[in-house]
C-alpha atoms as a PDB file:
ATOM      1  CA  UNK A   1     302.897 334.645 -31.286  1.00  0.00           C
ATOM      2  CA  UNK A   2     306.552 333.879 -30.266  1.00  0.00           C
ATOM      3  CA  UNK A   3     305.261 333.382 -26.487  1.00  0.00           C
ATOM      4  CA  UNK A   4     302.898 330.362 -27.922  1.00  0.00           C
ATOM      5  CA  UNK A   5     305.927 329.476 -30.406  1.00  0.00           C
ATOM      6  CA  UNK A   6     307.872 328.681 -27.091  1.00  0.00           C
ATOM      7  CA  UNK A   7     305.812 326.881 -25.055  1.00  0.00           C
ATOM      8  CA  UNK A   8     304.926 324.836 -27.807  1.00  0.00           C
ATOM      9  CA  UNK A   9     308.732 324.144 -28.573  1.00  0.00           C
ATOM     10  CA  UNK A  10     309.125 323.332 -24.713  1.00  0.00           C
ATOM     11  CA  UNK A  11     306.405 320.991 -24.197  1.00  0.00           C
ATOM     12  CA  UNK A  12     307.614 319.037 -27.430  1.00  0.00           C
ATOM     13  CA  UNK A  13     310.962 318.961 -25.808  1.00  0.00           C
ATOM     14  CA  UNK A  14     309.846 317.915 -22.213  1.00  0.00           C
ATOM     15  CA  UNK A  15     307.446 314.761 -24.447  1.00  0.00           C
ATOM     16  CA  UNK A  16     310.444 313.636 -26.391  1.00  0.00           C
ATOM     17  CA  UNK A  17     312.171 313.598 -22.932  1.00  0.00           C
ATOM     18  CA  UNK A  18     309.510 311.372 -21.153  1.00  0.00           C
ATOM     19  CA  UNK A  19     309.297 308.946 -23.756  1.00  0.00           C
ATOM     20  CA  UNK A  20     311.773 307.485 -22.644  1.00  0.00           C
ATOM     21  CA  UNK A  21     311.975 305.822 -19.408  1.00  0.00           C
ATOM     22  CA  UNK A  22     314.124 303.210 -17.812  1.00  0.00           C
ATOM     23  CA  UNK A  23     313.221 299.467 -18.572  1.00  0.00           C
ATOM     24  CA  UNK A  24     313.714 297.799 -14.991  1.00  0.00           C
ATOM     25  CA  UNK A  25     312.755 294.631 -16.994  1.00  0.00           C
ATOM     26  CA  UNK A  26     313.895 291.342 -14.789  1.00  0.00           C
ATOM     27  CA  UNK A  27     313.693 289.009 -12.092  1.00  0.00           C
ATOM     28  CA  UNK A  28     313.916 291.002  -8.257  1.00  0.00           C
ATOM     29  CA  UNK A  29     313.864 289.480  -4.859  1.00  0.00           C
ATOM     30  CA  UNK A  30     311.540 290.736  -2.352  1.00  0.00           C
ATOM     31  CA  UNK A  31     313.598 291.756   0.878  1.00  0.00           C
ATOM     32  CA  UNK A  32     311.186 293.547   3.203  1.00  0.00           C
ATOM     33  CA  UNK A  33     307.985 293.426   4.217  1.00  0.00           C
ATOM     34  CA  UNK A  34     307.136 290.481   1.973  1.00  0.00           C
ATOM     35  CA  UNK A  35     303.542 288.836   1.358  1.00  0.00           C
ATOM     36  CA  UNK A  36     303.380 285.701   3.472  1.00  0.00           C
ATOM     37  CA  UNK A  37     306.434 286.966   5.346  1.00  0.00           C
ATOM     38  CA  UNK A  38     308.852 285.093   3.862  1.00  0.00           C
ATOM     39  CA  UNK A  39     311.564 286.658   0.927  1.00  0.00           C
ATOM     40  CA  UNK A  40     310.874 285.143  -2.774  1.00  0.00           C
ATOM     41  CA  UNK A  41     311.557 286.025  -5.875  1.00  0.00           C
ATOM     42  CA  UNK A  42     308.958 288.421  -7.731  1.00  0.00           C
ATOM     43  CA  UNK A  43     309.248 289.307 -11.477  1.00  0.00           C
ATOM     44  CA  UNK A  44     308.839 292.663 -13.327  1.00  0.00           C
ATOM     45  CA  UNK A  45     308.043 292.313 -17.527  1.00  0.00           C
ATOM     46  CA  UNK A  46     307.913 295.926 -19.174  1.00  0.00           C
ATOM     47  CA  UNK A  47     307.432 297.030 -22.725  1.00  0.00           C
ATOM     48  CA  UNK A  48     307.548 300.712 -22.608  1.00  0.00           C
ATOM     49  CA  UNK A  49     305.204 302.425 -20.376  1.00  0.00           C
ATOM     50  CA  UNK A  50     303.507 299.225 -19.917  1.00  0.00           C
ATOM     51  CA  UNK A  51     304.443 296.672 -16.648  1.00  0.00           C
ATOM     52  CA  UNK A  52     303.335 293.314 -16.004  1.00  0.00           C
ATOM     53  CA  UNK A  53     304.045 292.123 -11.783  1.00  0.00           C
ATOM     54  CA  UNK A  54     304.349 289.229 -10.095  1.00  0.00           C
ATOM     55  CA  UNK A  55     305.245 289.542  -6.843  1.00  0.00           C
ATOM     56  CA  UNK A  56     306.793 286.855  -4.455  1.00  0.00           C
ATOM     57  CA  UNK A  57     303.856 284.767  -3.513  1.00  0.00           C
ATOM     58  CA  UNK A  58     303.272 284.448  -7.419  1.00  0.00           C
ATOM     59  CA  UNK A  59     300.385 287.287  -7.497  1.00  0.00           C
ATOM     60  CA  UNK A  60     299.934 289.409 -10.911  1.00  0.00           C
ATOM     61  CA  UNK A  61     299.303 292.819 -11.303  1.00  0.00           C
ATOM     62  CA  UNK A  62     299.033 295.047 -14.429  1.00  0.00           C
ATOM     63  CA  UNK A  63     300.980 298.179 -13.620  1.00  0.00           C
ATOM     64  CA  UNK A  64     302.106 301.287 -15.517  1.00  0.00           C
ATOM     65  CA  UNK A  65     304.532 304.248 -15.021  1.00  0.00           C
ATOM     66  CA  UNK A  66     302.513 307.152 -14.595  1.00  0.00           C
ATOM     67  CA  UNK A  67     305.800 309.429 -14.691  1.00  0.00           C
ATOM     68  CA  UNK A  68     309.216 308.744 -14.359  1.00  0.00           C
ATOM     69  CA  UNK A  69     310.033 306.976 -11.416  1.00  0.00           C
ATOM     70  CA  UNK A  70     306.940 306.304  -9.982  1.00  0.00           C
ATOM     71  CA  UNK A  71     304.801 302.859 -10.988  1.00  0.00           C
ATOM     72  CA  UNK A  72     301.132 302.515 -10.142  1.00  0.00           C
ATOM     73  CA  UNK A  73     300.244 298.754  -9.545  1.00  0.00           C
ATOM     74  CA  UNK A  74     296.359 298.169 -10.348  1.00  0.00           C
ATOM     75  CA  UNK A  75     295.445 294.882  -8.879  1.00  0.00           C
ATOM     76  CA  UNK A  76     297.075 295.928  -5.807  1.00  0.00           C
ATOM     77  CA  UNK A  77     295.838 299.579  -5.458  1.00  0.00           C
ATOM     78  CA  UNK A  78     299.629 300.327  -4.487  1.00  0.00           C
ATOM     79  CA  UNK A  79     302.519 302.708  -6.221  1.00  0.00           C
ATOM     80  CA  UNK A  80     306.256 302.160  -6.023  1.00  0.00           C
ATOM     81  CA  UNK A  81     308.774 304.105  -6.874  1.00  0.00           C
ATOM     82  CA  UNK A  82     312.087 302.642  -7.956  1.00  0.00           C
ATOM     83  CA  UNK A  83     315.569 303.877  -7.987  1.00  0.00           C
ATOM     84  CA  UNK A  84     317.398 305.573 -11.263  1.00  0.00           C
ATOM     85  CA  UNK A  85     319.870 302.162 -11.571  1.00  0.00           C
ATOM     86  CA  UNK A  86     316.807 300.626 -11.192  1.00  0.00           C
ATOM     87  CA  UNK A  87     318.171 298.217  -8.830  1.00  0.00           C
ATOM     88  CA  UNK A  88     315.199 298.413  -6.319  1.00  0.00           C
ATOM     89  CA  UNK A  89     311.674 298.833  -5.923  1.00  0.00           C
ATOM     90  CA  UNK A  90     310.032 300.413  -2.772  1.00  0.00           C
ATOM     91  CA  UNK A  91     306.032 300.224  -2.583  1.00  0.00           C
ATOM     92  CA  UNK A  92     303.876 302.509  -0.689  1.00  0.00           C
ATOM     93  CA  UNK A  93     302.979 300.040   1.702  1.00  0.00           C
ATOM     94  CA  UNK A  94     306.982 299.047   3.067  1.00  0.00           C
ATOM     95  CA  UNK A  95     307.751 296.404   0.693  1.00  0.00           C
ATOM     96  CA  UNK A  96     310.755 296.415  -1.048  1.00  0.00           C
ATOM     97  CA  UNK A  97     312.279 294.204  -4.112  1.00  0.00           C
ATOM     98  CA  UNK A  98     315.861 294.198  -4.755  1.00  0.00           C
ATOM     99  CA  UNK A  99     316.841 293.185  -8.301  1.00  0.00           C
ATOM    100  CA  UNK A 100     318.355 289.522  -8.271  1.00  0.00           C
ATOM    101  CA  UNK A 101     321.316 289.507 -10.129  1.00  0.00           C
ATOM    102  CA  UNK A 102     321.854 285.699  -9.520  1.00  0.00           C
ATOM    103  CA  UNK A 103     325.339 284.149  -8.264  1.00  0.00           C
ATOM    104  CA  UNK A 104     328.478 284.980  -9.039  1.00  0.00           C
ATOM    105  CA  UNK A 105     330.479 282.539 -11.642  1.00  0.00           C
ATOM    106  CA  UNK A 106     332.055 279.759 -10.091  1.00  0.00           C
ATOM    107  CA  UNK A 107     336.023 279.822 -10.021  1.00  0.00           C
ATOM    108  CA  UNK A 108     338.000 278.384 -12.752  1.00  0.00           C
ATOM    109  CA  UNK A 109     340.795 275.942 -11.555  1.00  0.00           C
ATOM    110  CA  UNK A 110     343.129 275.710 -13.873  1.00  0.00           C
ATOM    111  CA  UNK A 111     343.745 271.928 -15.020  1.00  0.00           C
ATOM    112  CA  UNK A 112     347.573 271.483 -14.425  1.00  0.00           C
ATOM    113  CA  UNK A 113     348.020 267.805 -14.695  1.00  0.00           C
ATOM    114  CA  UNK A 114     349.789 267.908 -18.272  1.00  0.00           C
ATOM    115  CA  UNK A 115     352.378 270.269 -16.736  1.00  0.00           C
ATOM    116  CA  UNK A 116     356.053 269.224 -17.157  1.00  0.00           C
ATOM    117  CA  UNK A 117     357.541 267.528 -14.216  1.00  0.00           C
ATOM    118  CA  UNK A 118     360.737 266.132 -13.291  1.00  0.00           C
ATOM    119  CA  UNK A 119     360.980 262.948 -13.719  1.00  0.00           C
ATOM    120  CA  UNK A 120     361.836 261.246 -10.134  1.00  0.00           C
ATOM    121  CA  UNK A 121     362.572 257.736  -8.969  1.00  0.00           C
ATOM    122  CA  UNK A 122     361.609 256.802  -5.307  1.00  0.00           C
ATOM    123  CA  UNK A 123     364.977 254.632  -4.108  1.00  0.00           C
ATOM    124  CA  UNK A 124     362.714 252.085  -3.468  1.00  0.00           C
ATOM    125  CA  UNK A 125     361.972 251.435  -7.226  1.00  0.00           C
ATOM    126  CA  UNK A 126     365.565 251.626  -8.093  1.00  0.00           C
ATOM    127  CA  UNK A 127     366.087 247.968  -9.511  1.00  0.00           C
ATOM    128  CA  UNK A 128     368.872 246.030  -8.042  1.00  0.00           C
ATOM    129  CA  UNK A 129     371.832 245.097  -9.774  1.00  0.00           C
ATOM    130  CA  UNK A 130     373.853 241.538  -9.712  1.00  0.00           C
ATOM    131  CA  UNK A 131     377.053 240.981 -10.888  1.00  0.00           C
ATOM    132  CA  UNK A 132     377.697 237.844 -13.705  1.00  0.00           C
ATOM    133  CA  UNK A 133     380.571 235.508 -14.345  1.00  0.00           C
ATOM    134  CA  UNK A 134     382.781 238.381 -15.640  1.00  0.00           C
ATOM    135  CA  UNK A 135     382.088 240.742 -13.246  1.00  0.00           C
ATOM    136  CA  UNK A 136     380.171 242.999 -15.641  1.00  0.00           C
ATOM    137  CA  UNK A 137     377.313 244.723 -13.592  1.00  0.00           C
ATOM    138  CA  UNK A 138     373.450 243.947 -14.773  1.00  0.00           C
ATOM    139  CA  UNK A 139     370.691 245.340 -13.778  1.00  0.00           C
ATOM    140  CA  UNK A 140     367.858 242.929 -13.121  1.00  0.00           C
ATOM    141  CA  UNK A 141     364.220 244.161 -15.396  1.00  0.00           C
ATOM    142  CA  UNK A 142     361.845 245.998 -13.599  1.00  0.00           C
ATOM    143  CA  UNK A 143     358.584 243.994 -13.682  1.00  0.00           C
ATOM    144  CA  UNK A 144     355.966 246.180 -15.621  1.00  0.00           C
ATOM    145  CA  UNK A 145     352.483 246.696 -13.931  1.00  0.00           C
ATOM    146  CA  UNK A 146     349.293 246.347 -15.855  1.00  0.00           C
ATOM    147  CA  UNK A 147     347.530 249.189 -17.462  1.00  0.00           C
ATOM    148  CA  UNK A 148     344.363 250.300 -15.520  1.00  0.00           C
ATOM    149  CA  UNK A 149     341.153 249.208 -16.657  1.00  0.00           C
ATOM    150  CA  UNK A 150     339.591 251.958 -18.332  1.00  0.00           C
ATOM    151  CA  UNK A 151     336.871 254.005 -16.038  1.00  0.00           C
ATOM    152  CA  UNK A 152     333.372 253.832 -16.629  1.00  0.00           C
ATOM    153  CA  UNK A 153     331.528 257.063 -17.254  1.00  0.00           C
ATOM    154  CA  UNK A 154     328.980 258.184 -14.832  1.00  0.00           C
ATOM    155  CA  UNK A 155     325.481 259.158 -15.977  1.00  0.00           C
ATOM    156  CA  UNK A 156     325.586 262.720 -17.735  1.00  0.00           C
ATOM    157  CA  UNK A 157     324.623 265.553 -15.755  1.00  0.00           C
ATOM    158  CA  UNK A 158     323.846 269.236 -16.668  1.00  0.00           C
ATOM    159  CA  UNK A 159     324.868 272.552 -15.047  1.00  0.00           C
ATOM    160  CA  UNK A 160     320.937 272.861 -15.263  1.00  0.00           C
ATOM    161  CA  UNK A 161     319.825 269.973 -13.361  1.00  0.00           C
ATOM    162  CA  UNK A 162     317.764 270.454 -10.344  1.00  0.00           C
ATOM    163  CA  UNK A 163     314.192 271.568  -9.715  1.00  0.00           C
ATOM    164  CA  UNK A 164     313.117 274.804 -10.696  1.00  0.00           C
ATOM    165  CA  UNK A 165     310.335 277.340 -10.143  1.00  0.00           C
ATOM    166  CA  UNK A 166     308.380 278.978 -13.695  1.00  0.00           C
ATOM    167  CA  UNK A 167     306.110 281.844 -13.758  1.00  0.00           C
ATOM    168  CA  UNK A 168     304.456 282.260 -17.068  1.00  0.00           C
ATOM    169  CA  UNK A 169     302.754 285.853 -18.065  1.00  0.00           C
ATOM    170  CA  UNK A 170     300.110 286.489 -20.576  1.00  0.00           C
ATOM    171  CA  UNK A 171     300.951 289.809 -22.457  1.00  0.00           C
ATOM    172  CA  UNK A 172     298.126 289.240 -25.003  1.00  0.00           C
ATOM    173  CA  UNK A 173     295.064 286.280 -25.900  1.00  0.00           C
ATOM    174  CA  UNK A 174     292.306 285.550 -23.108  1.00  0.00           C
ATOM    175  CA  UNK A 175     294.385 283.153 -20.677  1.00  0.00           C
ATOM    176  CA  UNK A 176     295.206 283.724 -17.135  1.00  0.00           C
ATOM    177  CA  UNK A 177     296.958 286.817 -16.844  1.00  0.00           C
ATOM    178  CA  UNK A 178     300.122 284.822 -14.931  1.00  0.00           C
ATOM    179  CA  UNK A 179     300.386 281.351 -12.873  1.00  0.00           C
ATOM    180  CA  UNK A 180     303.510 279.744 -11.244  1.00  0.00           C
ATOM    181  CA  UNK A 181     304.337 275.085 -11.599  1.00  0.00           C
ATOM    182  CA  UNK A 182     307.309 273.449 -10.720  1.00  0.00           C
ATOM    183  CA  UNK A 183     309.483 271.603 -12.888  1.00  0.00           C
ATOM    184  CA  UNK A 184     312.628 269.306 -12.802  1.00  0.00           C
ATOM    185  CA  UNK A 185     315.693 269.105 -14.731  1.00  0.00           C
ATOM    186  CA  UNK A 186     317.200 265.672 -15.214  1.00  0.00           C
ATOM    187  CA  UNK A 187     320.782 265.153 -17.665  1.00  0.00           C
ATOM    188  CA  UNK A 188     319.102 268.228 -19.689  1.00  0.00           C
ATOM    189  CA  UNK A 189     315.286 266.527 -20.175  1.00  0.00           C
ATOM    190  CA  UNK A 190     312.824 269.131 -18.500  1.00  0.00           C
ATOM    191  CA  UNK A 191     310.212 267.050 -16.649  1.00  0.00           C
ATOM    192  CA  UNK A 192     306.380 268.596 -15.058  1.00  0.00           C
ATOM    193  CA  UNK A 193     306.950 268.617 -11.181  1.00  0.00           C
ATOM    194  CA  UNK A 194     303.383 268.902 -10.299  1.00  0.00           C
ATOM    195  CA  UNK A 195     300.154 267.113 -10.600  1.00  0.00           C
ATOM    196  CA  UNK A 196     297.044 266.310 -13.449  1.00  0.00           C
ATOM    197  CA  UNK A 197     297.149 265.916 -16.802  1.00  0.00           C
ATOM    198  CA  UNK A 198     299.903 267.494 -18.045  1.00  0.00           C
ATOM    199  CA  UNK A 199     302.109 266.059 -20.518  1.00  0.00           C
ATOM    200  CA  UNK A 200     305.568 268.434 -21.102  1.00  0.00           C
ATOM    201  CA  UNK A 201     308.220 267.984 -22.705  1.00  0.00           C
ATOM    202  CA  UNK A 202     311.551 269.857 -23.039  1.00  0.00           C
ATOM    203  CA  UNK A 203     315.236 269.996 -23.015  1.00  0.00           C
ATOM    204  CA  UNK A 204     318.051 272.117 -22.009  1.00  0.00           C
ATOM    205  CA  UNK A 205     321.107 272.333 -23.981  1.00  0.00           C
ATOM    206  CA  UNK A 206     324.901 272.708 -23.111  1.00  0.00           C
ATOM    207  CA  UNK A 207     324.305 276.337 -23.331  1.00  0.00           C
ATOM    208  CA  UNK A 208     321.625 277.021 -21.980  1.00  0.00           C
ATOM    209  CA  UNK A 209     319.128 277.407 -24.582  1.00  0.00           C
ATOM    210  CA  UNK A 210     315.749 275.578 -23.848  1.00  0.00           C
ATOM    211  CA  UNK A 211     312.516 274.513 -25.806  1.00  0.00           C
ATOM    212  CA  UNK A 212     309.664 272.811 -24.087  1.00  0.00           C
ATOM    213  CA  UNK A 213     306.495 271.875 -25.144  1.00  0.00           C
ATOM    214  CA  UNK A 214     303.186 271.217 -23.147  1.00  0.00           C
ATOM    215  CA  UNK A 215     299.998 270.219 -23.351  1.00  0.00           C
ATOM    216  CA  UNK A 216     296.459 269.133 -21.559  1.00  0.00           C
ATOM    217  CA  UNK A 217     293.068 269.801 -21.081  1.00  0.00           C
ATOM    218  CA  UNK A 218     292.587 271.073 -24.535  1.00  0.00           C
ATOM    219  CA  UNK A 219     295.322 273.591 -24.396  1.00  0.00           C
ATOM    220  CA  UNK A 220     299.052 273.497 -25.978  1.00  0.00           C
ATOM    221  CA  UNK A 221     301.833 276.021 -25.738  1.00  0.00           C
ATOM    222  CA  UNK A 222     305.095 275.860 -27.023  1.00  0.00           C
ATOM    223  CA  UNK A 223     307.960 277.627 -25.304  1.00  0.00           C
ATOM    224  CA  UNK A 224     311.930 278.787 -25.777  1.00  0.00           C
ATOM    225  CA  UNK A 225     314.188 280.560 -24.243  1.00  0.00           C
ATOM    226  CA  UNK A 226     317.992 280.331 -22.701  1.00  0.00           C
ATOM    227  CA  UNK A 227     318.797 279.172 -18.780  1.00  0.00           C
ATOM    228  CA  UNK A 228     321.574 280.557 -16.904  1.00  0.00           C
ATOM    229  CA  UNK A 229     323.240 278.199 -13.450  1.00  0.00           C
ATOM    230  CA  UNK A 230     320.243 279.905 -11.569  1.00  0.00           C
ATOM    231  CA  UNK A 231     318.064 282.274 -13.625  1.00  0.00           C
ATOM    232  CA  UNK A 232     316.362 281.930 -16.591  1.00  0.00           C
ATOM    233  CA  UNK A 233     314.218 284.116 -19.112  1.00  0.00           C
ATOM    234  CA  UNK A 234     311.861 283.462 -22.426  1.00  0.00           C
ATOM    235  CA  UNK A 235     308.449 283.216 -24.637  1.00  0.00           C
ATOM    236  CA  UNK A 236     306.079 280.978 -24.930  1.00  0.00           C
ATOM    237  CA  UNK A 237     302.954 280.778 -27.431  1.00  0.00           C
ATOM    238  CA  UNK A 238     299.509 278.609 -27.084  1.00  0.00           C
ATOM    239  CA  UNK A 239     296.375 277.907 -28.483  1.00  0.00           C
ATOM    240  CA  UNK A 240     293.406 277.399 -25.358  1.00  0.00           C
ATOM    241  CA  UNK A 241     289.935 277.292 -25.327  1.00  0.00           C
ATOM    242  CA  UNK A 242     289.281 281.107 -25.096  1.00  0.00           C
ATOM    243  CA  UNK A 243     291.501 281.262 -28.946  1.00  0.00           C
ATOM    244  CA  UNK A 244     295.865 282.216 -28.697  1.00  0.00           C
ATOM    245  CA  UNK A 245     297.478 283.355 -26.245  1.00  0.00           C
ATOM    246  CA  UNK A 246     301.170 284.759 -25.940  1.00  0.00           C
ATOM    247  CA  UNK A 247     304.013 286.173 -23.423  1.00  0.00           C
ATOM    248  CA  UNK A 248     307.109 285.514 -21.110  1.00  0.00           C
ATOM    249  CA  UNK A 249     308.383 283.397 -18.798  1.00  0.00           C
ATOM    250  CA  UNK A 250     310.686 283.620 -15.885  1.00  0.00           C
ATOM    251  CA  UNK A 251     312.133 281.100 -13.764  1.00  0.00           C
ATOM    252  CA  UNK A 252     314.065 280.696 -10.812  1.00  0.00           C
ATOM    253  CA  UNK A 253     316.653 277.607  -9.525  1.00  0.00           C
ATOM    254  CA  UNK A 254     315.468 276.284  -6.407  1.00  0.00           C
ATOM    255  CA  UNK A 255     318.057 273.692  -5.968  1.00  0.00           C
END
């Protein structure tokens, strides 16, 4: 009785200790051995034991963890194991994914032009003096210059603007499992970079936090989420043909 009283104590302990595994949730960059042959960006969703893939030439595959360390890719007939920081992801087959963590913040310069200077006068602006009838000494006035005209503003622009690459990922509803479009940013207004009859639109605000909304062919989905200088993460929602449909979307700066 105390030998079954044991092993039934240590395989509760080694199942509380599995349940737990590391998210390695994000966007990664494919650096060897890449479909097509080029590097791209490829995409890992998780929600527990559960992973949705997209790999750099936009491809889907439902995936799992089948232990600790080790993910089994479906679609692709393929496992991977990835690393305990989970910073990369090496497949079976030689490819490997790095995770993207984006560009480093751009310097602050600080803005010094309400600094205290001395106050200096170039001899050459030094006004010349004449002397009157009584000898007293009189400087001549020093002929003030108009003010500037006021400058014109240039056309707002956003840290955001540029053209960008989405993938969007069904976690649940009968729609494609994942698909990637192009869109453009433009002063903050997101704007459908591709072709048919699709009518989006969206917006980006000052920090970052976007809302879009699309529609065509019978289908609408609403989306939000928040955009970094060259990343960007969210969810989306829809109603299709095949009923509602639901999940994430990642996207990636291009330029």
């Amino acid at each position: 009785m105390r030998l079954i009283t044991a092993v039934a104590l240590i395989a509760s302990a080694a199942t509380g200790a599995s349940a737990q595994v590391l998210n390695v949730s994000g966007q990664f960059r494919c650096v060897q051995g890449c479909a097509g042959g080029l590097p791209g960006p490829a995409f890992v969703t998780q929600n527990g034991w559960e992973i949705n893939l997209v790999n750099e030439v936009g491809q889907p595959s439902r995936a799992w963890i089948d232990y600790p360390g080790h993910i089994w890719a479906q679609n692709w007939n393929e496992g991977a194991v990835y690393s305990p920081d989970g910073m990369t992801i090496q497949f079976d087959r030689g490819t490997i994914w790095q995770r993207d963590l984006g560009e480093p913040p751009a310097a602050v310069i600080p803005d010094r032009s309400n600094s205290k200077r001395s106050a200096k006068i170039a001899p050459s602006k030094i006004a010349p003096s004449k002397i009157d009838k009584t000898n007293a000494r009189v400087s001549a006035p020093i002929p003030t210059r108009p003010a500037p005209a006021p400058a014109v503003p240039a056309a707002a622009a956003t840290a955001f603007d540029g053209r960008w690459s989405v993938v969007i990922m069904t976690q649940s509803g009968g729609c494609d499992r994942a698909y990637r479009y192009g869109v453009r940013i433009s002063n903050g207004d997101v704007i459908y970079d591709g072709g048919g009859p699709v009518d989006l639109q969206g917006h980006v605000n000052s920090n970052g936090v976007v809302r879009v909304s699309v529609s065509g062919a019978g289908q609408q989905a609403d989306g939000q989420g928040r955009l970094s200088r060259t990343l960007g993460t969210g969810t989306w929602h829809g109603q299709g043909s095949l009923g509602s449909c639901a999940g994430v979307w990642q996207a990636e700066r291009l330029g």
